[in-house]
PDB file of N, CA and C in Angstrom:
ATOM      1  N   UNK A   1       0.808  -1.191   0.000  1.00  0.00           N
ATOM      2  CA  UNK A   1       0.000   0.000   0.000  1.00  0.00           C
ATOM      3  C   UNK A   1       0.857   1.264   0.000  1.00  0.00           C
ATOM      4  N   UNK A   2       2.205   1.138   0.432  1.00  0.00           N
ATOM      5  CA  UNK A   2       2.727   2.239   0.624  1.00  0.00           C
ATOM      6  C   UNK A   2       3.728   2.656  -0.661  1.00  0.00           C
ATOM      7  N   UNK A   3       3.659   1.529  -1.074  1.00  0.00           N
ATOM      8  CA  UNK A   3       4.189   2.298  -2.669  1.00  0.00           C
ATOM      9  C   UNK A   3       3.005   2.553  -3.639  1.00  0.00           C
ATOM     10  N   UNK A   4       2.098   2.102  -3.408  1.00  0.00           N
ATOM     11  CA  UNK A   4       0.653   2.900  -4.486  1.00  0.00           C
ATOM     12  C   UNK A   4       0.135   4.046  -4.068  1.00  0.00           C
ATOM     13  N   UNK A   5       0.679   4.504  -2.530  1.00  0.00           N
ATOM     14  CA  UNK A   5       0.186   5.994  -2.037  1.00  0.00           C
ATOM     15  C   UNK A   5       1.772   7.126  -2.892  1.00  0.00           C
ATOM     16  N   UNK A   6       2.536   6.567  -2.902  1.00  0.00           N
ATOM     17  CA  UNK A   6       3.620   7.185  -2.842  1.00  0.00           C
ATOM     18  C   UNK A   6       3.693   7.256  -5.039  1.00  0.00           C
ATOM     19  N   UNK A   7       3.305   6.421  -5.938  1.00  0.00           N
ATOM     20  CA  UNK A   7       3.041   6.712  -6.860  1.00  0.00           C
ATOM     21  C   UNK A   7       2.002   6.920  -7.244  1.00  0.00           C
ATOM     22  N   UNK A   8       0.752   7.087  -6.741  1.00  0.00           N
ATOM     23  CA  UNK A   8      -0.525   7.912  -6.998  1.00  0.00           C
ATOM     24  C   UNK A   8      -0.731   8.774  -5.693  1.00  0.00           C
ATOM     25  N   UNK A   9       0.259   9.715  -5.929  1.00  0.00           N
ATOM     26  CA  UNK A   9       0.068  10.806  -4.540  1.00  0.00           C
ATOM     27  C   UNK A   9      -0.707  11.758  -4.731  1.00  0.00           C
ATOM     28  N   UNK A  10      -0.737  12.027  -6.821  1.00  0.00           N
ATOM     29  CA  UNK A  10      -2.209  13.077  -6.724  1.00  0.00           C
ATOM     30  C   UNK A  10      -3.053  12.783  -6.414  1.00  0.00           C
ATOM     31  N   UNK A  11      -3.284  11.599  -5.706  1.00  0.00           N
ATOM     32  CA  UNK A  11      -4.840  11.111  -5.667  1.00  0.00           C
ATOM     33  C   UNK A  11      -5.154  11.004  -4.099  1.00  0.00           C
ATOM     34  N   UNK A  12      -4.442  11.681  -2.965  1.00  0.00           N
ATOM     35  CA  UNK A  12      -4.524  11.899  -1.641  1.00  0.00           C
ATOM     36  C   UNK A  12      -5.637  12.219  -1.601  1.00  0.00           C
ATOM     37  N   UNK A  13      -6.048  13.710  -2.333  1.00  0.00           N
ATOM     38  CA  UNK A  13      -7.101  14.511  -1.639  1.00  0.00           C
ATOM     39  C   UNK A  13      -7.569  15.244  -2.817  1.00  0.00           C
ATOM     40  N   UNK A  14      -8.861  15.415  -2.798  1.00  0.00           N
ATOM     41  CA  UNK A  14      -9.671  16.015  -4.066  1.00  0.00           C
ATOM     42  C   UNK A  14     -10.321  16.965  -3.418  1.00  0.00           C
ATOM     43  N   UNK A  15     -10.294  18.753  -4.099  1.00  0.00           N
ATOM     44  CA  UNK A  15     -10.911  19.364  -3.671  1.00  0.00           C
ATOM     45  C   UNK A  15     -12.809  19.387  -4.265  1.00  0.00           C
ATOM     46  N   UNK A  16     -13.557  20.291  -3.599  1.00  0.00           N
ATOM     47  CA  UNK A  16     -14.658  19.876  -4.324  1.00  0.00           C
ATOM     48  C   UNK A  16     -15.698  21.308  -3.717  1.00  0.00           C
ATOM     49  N   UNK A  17     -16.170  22.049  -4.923  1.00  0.00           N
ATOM     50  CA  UNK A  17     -17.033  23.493  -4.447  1.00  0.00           C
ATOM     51  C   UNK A  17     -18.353  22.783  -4.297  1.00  0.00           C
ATOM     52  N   UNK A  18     -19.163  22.966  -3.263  1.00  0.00           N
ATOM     53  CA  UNK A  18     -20.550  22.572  -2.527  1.00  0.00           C
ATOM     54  C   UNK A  18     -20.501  22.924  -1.182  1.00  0.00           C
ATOM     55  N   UNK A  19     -21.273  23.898  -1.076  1.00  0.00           N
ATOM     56  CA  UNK A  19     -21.527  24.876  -0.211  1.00  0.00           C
ATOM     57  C   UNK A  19     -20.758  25.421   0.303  1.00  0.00           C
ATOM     58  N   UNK A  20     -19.889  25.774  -0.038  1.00  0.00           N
ATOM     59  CA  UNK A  20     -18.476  26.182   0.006  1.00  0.00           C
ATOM     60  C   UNK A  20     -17.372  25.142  -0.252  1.00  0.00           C
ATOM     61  N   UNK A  21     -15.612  25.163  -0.243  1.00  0.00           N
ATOM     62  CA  UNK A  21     -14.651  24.038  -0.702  1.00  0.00           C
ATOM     63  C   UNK A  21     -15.175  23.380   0.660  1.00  0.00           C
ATOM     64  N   UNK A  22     -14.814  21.513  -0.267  1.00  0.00           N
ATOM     65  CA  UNK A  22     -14.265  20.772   0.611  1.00  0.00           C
ATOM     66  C   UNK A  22     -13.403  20.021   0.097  1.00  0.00           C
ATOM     67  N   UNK A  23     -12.794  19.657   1.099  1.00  0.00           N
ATOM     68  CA  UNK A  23     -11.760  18.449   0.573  1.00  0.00           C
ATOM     69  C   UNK A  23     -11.934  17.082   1.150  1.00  0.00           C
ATOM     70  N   UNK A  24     -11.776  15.987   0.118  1.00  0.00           N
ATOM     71  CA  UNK A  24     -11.941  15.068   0.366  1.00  0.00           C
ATOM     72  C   UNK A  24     -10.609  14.075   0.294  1.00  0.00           C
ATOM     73  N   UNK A  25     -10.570  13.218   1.623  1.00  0.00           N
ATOM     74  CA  UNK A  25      -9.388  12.213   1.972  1.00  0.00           C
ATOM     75  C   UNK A  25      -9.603  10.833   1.486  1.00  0.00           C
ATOM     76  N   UNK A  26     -11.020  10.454   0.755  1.00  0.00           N
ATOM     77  CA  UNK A  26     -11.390   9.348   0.314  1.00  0.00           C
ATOM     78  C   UNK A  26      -9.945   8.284   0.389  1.00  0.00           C
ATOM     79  N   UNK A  27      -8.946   8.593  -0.631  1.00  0.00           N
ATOM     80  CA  UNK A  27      -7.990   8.028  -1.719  1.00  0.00           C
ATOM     81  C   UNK A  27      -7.097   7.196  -0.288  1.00  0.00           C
ATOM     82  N   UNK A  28      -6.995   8.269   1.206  1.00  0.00           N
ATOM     83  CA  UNK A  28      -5.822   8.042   1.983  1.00  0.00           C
ATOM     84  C   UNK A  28      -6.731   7.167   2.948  1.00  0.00           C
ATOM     85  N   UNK A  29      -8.192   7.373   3.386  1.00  0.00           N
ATOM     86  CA  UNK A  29      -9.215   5.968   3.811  1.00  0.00           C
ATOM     87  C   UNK A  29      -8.545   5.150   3.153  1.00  0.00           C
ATOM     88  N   UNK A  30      -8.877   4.694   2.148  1.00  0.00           N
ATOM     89  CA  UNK A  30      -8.633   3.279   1.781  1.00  0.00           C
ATOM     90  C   UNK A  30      -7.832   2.688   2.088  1.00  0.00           C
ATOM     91  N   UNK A  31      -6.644   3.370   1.960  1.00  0.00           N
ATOM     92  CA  UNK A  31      -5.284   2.917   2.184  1.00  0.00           C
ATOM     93  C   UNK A  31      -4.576   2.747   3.125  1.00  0.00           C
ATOM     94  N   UNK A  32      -5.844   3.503   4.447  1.00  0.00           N
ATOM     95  CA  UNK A  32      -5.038   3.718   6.067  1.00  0.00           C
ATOM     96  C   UNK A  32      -4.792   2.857   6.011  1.00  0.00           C
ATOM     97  N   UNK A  33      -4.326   1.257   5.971  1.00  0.00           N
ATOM     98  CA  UNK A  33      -3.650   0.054   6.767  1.00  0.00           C
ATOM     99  C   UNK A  33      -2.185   0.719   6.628  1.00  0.00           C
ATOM    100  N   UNK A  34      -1.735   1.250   5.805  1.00  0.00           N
ATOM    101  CA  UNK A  34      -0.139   1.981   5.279  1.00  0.00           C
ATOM    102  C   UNK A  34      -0.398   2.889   6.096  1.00  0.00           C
ATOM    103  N   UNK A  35      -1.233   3.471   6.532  1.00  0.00           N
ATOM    104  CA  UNK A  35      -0.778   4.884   7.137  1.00  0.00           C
ATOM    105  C   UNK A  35      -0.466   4.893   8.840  1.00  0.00           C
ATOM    106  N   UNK A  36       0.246   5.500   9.534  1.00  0.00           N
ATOM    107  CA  UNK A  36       0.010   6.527  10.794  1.00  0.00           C
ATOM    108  C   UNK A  36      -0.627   7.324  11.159  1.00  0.00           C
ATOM    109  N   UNK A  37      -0.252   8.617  10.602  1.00  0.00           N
ATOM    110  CA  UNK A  37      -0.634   9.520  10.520  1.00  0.00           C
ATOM    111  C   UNK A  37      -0.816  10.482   9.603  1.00  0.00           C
ATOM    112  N   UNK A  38      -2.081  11.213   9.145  1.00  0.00           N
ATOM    113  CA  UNK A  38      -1.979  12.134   7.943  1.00  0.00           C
ATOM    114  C   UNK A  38      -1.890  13.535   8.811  1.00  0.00           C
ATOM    115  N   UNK A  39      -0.610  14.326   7.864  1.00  0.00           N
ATOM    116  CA  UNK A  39      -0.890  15.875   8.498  1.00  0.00           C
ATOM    117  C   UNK A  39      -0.874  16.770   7.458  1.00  0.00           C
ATOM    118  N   UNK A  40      -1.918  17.953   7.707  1.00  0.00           N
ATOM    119  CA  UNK A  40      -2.221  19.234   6.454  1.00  0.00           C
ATOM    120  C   UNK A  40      -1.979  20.232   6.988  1.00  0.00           C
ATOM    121  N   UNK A  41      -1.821  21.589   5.722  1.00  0.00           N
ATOM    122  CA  UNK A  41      -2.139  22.259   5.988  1.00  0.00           C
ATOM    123  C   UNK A  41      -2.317  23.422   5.009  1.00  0.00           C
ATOM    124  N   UNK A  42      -2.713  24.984   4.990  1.00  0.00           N
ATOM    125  CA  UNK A  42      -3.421  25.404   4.105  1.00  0.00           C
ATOM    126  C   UNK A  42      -2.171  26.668   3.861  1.00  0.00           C
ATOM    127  N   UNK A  43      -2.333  26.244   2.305  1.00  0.00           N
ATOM    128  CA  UNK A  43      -1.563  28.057   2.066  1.00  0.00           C
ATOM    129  C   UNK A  43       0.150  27.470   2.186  1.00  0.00           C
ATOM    130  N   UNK A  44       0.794  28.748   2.413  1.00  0.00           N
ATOM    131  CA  UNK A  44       2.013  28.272   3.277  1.00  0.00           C
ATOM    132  C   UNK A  44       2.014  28.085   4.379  1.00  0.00           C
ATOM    133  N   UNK A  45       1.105  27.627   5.145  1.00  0.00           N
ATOM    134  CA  UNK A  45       1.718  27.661   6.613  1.00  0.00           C
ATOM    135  C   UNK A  45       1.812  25.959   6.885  1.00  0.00           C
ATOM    136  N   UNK A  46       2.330  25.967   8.275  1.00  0.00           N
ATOM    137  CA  UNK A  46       2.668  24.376   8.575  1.00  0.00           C
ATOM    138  C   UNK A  46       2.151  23.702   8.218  1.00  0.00           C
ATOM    139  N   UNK A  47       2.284  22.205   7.950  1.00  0.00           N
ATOM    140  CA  UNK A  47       1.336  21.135   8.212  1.00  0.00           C
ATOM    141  C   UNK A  47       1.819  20.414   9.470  1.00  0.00           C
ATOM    142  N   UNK A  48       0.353  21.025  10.099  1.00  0.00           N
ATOM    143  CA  UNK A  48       0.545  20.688  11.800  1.00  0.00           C
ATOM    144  C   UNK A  48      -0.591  20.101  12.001  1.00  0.00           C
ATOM    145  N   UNK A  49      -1.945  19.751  11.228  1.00  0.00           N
ATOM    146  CA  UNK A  49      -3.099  19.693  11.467  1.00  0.00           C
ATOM    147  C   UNK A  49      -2.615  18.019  11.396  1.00  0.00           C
ATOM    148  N   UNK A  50      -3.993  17.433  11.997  1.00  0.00           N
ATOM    149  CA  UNK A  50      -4.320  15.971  11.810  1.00  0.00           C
ATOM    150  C   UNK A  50      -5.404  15.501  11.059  1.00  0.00           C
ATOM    151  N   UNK A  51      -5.535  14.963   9.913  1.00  0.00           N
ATOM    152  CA  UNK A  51      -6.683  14.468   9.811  1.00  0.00           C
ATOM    153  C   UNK A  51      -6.709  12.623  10.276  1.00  0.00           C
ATOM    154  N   UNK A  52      -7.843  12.489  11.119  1.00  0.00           N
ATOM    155  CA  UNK A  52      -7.465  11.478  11.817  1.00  0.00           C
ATOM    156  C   UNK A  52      -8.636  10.388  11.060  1.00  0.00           C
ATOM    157  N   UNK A  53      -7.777   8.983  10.303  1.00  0.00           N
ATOM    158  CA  UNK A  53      -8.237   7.817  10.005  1.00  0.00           C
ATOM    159  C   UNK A  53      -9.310   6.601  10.748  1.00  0.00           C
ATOM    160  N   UNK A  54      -9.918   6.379  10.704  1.00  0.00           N
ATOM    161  CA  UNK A  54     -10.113   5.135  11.140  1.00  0.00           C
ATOM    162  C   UNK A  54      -9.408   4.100  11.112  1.00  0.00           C
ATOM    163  N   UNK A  55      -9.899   3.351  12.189  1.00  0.00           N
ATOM    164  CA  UNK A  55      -8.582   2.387  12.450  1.00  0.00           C
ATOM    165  C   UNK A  55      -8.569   1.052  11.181  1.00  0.00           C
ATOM    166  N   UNK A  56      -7.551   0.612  10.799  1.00  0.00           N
ATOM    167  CA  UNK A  56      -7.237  -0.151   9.842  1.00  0.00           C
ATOM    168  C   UNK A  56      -8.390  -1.892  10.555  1.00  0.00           C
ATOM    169  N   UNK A  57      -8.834  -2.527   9.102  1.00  0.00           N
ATOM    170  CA  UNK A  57      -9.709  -3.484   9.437  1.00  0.00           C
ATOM    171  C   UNK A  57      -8.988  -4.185   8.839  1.00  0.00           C
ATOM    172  N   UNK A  58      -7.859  -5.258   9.278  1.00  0.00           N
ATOM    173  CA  UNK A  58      -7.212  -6.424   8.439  1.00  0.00           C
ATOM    174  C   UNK A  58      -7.446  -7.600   7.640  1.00  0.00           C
ATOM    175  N   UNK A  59      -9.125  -7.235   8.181  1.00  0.00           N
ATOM    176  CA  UNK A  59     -10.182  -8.724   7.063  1.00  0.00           C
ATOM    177  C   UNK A  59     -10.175  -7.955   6.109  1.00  0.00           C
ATOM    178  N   UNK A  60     -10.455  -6.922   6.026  1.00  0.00           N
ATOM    179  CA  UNK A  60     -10.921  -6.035   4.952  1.00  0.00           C
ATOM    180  C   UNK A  60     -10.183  -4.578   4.704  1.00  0.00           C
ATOM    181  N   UNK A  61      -8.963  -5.195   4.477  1.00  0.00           N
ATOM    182  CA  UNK A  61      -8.332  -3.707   4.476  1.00  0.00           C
ATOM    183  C   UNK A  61      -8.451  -2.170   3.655  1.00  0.00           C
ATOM    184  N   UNK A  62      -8.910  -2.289   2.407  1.00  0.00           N
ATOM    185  CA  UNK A  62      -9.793  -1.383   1.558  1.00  0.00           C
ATOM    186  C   UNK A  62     -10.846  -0.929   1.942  1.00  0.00           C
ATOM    187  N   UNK A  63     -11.681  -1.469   2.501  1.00  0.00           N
ATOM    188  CA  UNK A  63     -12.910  -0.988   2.759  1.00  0.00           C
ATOM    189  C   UNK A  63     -13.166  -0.034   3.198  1.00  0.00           C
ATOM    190  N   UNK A  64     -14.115   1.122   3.419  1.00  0.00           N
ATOM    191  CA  UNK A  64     -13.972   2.026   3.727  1.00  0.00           C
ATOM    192  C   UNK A  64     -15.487   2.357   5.217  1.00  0.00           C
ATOM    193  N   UNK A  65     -15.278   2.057   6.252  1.00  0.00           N
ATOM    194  CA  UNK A  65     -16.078   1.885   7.231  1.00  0.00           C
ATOM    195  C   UNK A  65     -17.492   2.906   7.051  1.00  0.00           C
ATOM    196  N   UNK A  66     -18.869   2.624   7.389  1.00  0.00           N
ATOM    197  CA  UNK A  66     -19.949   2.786   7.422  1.00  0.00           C
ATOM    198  C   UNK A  66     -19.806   4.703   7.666  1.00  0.00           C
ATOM    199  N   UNK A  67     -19.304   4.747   9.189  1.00  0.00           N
ATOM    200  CA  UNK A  67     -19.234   5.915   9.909  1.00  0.00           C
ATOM    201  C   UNK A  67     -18.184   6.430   9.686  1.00  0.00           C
ATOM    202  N   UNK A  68     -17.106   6.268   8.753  1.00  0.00           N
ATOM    203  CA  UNK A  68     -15.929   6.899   8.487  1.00  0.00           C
ATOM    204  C   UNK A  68     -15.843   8.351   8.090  1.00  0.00           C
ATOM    205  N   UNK A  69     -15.140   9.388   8.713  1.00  0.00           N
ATOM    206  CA  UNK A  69     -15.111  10.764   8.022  1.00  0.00           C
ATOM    207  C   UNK A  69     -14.143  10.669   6.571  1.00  0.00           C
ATOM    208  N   UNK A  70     -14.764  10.995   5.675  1.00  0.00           N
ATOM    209  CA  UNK A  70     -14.250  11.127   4.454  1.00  0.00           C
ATOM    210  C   UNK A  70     -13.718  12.840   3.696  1.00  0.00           C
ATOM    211  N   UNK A  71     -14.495  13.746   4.485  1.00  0.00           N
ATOM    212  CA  UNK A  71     -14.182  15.005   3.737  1.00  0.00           C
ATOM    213  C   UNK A  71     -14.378  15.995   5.100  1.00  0.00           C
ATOM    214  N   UNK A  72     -13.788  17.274   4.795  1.00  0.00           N
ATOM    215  CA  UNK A  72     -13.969  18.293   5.723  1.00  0.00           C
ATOM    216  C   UNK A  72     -14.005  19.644   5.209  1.00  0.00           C
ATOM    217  N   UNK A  73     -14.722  20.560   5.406  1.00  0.00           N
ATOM    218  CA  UNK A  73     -15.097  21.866   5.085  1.00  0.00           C
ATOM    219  C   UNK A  73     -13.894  22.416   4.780  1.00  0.00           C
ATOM    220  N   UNK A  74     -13.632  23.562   4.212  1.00  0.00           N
ATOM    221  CA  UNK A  74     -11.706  24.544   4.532  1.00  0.00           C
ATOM    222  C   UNK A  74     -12.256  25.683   4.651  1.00  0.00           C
ATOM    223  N   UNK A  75     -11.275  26.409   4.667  1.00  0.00           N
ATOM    224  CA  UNK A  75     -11.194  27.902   4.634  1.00  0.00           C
ATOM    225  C   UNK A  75     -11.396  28.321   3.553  1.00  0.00           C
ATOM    226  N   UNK A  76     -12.742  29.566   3.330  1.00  0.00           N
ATOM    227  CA  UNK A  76     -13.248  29.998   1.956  1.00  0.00           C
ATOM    228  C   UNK A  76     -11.570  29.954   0.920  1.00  0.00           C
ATOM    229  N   UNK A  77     -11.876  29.486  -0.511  1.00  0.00           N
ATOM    230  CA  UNK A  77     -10.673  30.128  -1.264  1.00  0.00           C
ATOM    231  C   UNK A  77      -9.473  29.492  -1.152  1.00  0.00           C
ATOM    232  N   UNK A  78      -9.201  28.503  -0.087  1.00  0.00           N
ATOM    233  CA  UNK A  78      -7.755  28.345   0.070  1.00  0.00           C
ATOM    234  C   UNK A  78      -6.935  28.040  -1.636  1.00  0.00           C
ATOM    235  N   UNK A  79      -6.223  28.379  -1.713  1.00  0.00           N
ATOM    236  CA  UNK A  79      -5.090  28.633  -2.508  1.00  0.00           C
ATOM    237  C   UNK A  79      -4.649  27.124  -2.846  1.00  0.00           C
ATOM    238  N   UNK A  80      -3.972  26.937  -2.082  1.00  0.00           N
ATOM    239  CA  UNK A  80      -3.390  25.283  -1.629  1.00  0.00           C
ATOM    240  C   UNK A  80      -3.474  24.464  -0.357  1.00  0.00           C
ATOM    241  N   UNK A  81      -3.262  23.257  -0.694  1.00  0.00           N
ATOM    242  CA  UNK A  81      -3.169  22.612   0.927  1.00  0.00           C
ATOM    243  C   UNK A  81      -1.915  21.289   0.888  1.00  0.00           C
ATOM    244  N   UNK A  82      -0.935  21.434   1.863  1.00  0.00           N
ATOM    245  CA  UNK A  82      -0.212  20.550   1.648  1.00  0.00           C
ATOM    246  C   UNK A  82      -0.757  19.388   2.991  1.00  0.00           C
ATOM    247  N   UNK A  83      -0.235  17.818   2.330  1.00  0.00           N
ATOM    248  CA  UNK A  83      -0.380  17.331   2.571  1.00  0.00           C
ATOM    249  C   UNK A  83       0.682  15.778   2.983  1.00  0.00           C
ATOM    250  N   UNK A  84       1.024  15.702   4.291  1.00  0.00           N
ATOM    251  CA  UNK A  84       2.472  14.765   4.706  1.00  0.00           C
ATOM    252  C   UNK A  84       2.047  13.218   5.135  1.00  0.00           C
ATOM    253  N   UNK A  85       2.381  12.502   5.135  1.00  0.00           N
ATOM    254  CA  UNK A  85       1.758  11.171   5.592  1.00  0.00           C
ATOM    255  C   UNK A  85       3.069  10.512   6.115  1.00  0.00           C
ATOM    256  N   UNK A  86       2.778  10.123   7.361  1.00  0.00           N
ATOM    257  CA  UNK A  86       3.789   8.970   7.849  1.00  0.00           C
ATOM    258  C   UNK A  86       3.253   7.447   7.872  1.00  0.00           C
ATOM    259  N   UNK A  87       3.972   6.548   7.388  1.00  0.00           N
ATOM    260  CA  UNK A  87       3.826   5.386   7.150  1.00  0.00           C
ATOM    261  C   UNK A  87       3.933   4.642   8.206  1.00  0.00           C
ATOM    262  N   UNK A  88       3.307   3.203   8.498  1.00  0.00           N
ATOM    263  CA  UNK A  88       3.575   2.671   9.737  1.00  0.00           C
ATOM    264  C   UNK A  88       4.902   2.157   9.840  1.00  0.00           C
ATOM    265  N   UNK A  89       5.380   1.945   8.768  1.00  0.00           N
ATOM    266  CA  UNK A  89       6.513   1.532   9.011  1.00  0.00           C
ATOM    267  C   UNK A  89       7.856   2.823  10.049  1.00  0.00           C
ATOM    268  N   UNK A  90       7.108   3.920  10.030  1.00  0.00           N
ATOM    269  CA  UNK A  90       8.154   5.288  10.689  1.00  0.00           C
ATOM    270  C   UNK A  90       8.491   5.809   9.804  1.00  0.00           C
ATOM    271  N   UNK A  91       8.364   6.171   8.120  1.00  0.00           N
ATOM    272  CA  UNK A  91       9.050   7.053   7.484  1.00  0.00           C
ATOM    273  C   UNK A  91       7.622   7.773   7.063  1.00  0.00           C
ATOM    274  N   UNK A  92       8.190   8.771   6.550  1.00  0.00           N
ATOM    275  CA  UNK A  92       7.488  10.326   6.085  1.00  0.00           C
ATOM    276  C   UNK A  92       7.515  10.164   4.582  1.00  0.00           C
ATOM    277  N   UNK A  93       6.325  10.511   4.051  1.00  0.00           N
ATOM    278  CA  UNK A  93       6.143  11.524   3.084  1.00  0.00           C
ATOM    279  C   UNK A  93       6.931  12.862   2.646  1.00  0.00           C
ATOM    280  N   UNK A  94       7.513  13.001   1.454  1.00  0.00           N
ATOM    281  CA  UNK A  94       7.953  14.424   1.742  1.00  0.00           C
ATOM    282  C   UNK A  94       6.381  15.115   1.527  1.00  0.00           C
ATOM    283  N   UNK A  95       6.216  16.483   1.878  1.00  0.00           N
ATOM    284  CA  UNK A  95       5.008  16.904   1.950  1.00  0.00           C
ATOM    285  C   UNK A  95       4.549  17.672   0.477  1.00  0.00           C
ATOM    286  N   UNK A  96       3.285  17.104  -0.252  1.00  0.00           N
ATOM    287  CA  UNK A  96       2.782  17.398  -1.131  1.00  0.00           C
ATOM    288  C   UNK A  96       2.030  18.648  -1.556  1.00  0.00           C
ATOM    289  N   UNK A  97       1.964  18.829  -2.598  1.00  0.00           N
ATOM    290  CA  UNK A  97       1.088  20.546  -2.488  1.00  0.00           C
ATOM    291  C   UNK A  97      -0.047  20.187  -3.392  1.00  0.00           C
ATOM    292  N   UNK A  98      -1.338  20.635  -3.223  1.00  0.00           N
ATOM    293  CA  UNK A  98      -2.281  20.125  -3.740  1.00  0.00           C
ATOM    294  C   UNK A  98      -3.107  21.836  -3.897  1.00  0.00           C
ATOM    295  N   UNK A  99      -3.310  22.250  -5.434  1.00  0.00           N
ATOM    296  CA  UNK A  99      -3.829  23.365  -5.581  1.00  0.00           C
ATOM    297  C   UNK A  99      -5.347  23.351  -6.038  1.00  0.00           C
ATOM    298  N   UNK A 100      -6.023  24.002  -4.806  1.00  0.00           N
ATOM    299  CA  UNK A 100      -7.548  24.458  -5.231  1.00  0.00           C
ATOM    300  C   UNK A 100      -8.047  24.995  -6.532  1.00  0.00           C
ATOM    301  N   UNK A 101      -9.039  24.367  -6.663  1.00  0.00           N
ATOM    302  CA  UNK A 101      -9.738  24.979  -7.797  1.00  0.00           C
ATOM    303  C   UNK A 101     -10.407  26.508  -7.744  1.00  0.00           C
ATOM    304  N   UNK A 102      -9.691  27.225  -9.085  1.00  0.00           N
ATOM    305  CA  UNK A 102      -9.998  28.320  -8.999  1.00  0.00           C
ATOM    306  C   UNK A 102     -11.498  29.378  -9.475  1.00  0.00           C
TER     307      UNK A 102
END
């Protein structure tokens, strides 16, 4: 899993205008069994934020749980949002830049 996040990395997070932006983590659900931790953030500033996964299901590792958060509101307009992922194994993502639709 952690080399199909790492060569389809445009496919982390999709922005999307309805009722204002959101962005959606669909791509990095699926794949949490590879992940730790995902961290964002908007514009230039840090990525310090968490977006926090559900926990990995090893019968069914794709699947994407009933009650799972999949997307979250942003800040009107954002520009960009980068996006870092640490792997369970302990290594990092270098951190990605993902530009809003204008």
């Amino acid at each position: 899993q952690k080399k199909l996040l790492e060569q389809f990395w445009t496919s982390w997070i999709a922005f999307r205008e309805w009722q204002g932006m959101t962005v959606y983590f669909t791509h990095l659900v699926t794949y949490r069994c590879a992940i730790k931790e995902v961290c964002y953030g908007f514009g230039d500033g840090p990525v310090d934020k968490v977006f926090k996964l559900p926990p990995c299901d090893g019968d069914d590792p794709h699947s994407v749980p009933e009650n799972a958060t999949l997307h979250m509101k942003v800040p009107p307009k954002p520009a960009s949002m980068q996006a870092q992922l640490t792997y369970v194994d302990g290594t990092q993502s270098p951190a990605r830049s993902f530009n809003a639709p204008k």
